[in-house]
C-alpha atoms as a PDB file:
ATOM      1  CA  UNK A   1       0.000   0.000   0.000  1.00  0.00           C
ATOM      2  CA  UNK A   2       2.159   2.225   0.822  1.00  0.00           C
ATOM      3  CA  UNK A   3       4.396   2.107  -2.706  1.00  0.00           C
ATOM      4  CA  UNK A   4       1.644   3.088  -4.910  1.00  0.00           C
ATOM      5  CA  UNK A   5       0.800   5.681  -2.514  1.00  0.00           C
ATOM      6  CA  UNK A   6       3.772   7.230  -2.123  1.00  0.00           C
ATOM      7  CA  UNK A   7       4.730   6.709  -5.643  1.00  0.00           C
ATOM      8  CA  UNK A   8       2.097   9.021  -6.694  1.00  0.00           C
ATOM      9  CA  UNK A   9       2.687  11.327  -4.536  1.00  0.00           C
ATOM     10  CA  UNK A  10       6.187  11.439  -5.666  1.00  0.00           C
ATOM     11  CA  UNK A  11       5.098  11.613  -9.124  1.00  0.00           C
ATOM     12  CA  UNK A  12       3.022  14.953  -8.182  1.00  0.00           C
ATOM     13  CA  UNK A  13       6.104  16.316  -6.642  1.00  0.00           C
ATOM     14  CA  UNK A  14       8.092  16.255  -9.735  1.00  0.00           C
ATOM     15  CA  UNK A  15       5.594  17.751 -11.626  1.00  0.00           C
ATOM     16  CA  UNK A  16       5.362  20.640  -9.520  1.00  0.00           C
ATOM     17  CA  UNK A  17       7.390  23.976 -10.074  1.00  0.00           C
ATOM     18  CA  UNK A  18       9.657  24.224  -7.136  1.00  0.00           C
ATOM     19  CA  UNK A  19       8.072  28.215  -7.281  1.00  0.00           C
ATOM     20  CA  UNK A  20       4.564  27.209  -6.674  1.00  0.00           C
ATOM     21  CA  UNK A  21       5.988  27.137  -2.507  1.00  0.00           C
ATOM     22  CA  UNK A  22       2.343  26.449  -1.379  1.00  0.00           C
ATOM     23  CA  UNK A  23       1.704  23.192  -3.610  1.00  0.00           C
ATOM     24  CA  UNK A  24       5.589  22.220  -3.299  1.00  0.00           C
ATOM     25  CA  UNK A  25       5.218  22.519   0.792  1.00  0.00           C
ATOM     26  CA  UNK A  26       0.920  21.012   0.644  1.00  0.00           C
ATOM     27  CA  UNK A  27       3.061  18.636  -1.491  1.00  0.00           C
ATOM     28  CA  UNK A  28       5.829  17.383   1.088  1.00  0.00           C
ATOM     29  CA  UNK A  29       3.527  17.601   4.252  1.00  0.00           C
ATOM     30  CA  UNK A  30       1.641  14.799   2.753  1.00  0.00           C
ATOM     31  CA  UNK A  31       4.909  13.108   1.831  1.00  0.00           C
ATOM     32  CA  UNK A  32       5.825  13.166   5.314  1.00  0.00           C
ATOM     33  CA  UNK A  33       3.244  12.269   6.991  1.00  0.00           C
ATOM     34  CA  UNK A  34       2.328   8.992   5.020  1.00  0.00           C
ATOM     35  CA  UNK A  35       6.112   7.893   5.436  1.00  0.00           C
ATOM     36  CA  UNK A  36       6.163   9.093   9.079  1.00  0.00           C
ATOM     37  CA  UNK A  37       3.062   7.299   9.902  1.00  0.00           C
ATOM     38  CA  UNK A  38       4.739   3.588   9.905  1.00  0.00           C
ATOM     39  CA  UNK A  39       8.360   4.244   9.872  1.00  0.00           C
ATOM     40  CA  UNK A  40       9.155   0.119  10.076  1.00  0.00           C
ATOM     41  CA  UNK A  41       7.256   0.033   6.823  1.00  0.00           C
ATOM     42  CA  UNK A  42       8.394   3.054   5.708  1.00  0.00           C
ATOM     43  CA  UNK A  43      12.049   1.465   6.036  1.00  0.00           C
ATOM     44  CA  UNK A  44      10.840  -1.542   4.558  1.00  0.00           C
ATOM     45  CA  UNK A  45      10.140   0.369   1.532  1.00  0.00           C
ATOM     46  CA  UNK A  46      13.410   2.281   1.490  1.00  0.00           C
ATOM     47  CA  UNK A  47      15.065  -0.762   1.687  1.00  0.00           C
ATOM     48  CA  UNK A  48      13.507  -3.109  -0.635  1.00  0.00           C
ATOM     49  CA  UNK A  49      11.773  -0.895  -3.580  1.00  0.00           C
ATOM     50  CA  UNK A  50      12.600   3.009  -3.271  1.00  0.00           C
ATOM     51  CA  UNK A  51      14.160   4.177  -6.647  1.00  0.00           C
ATOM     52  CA  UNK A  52      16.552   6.112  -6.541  1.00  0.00           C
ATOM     53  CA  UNK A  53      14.831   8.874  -8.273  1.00  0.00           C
ATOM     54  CA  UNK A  54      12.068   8.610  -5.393  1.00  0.00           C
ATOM     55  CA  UNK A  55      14.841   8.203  -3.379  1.00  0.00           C
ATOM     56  CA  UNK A  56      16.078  11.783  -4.174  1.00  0.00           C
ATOM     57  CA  UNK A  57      12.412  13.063  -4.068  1.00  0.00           C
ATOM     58  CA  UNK A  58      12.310  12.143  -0.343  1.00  0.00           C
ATOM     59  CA  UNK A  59      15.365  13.476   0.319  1.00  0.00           C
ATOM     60  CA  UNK A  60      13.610  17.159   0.531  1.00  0.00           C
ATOM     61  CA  UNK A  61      11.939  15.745   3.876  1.00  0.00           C
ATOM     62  CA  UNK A  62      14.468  13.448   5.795  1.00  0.00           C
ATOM     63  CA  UNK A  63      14.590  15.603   8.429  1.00  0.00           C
ATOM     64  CA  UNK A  64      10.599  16.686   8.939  1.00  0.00           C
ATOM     65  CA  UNK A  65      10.584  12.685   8.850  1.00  0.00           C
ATOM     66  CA  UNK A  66      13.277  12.594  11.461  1.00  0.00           C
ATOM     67  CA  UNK A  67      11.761  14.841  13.571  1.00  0.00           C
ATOM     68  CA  UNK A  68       8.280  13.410  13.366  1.00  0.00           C
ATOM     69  CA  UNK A  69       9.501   9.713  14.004  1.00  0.00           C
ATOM     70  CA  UNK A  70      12.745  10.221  16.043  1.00  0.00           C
ATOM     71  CA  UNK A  71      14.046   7.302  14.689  1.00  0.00           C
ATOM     72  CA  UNK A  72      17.602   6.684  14.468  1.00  0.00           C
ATOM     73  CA  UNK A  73      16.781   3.390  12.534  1.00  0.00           C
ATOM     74  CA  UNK A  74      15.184   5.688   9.955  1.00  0.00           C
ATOM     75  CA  UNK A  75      19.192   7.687   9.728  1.00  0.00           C
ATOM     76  CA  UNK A  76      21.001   4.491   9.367  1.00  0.00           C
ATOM     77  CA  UNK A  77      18.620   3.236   6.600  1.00  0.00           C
ATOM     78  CA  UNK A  78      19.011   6.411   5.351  1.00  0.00           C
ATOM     79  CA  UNK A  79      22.532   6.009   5.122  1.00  0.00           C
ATOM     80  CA  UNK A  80      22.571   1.885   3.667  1.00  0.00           C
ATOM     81  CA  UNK A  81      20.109   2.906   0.991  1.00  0.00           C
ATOM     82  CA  UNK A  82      22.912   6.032  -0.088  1.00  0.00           C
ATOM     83  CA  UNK A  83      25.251   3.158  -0.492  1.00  0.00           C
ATOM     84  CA  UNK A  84      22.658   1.708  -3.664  1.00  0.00           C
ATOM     85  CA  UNK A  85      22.845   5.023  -5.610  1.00  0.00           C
ATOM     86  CA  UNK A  86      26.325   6.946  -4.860  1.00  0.00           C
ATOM     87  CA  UNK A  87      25.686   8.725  -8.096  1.00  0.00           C
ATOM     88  CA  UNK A  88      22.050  10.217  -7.346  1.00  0.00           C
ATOM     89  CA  UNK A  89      23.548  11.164  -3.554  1.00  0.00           C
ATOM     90  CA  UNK A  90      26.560  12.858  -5.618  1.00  0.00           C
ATOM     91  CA  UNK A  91      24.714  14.732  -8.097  1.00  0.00           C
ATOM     92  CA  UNK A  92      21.849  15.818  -5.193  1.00  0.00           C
ATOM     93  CA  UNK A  93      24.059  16.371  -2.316  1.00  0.00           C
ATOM     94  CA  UNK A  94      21.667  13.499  -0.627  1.00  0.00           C
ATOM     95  CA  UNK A  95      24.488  12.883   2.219  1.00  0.00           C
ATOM     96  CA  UNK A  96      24.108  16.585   3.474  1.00  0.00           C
ATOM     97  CA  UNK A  97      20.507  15.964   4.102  1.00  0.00           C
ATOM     98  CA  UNK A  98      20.989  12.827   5.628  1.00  0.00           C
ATOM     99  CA  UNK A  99      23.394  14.601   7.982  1.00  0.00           C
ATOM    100  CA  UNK A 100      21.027  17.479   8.600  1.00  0.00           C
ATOM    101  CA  UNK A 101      18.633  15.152   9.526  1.00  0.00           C
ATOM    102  CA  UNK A 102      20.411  14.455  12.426  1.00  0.00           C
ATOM    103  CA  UNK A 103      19.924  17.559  14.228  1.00  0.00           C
ATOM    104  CA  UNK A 104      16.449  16.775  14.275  1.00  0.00           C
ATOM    105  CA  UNK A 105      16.870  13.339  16.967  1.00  0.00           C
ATOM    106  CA  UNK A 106      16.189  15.000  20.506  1.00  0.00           C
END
């Protein structure tokens, strides 16, 4: 369930212009809150079937996830699934967000 969902949603984000801030940020909030909602699954997904273009797409909200979750095992998947596509995390700076996620663990 939560692959076609969050596939679509993905979809919608790339279609959006990144200066249309309302839809971009009505956009992400939904973004974050399905992936937030069962982070084991949402792991799961990472893990098993994220592309690495979504993969890029999420990386706009690691940290709202982080924050919402608090899950460290969220960061370290994070981090094994940046392993799978060293060239998307080059050309989108994806291990700066991953660290700037971080910040967000109380």
């Amino acid at each position: 369930m939560i692959l076609d969902n969050i596939q679509c949603l993905l979809k919608e984000r790339a279609t959006l212009d990144d200066n249309d801030s309302d839809a971009v940020d009505k956009c992400c909030k939904k973004v974050v809150n399905m992936l937030s909602e069962d982070i084991n699954a949402t792991i799961s997904f990472m893990e098993t079937e994220c592309t690495e273009d979504e993969f890029s797409w999420i990386s706009e909200v690691f940290d709202e996830i982080v924050e919402k979750t608090q899950s460290q095992e969220f960061i370290d998947c994070l981090y094994r699934v940046a392993e799978k596509y060293p060239v998307e995390c080059d050309k989108y700076n994806i291990y700066h967000f991953i660290e700037e996620s971080k910040k967000f663990l109380n």
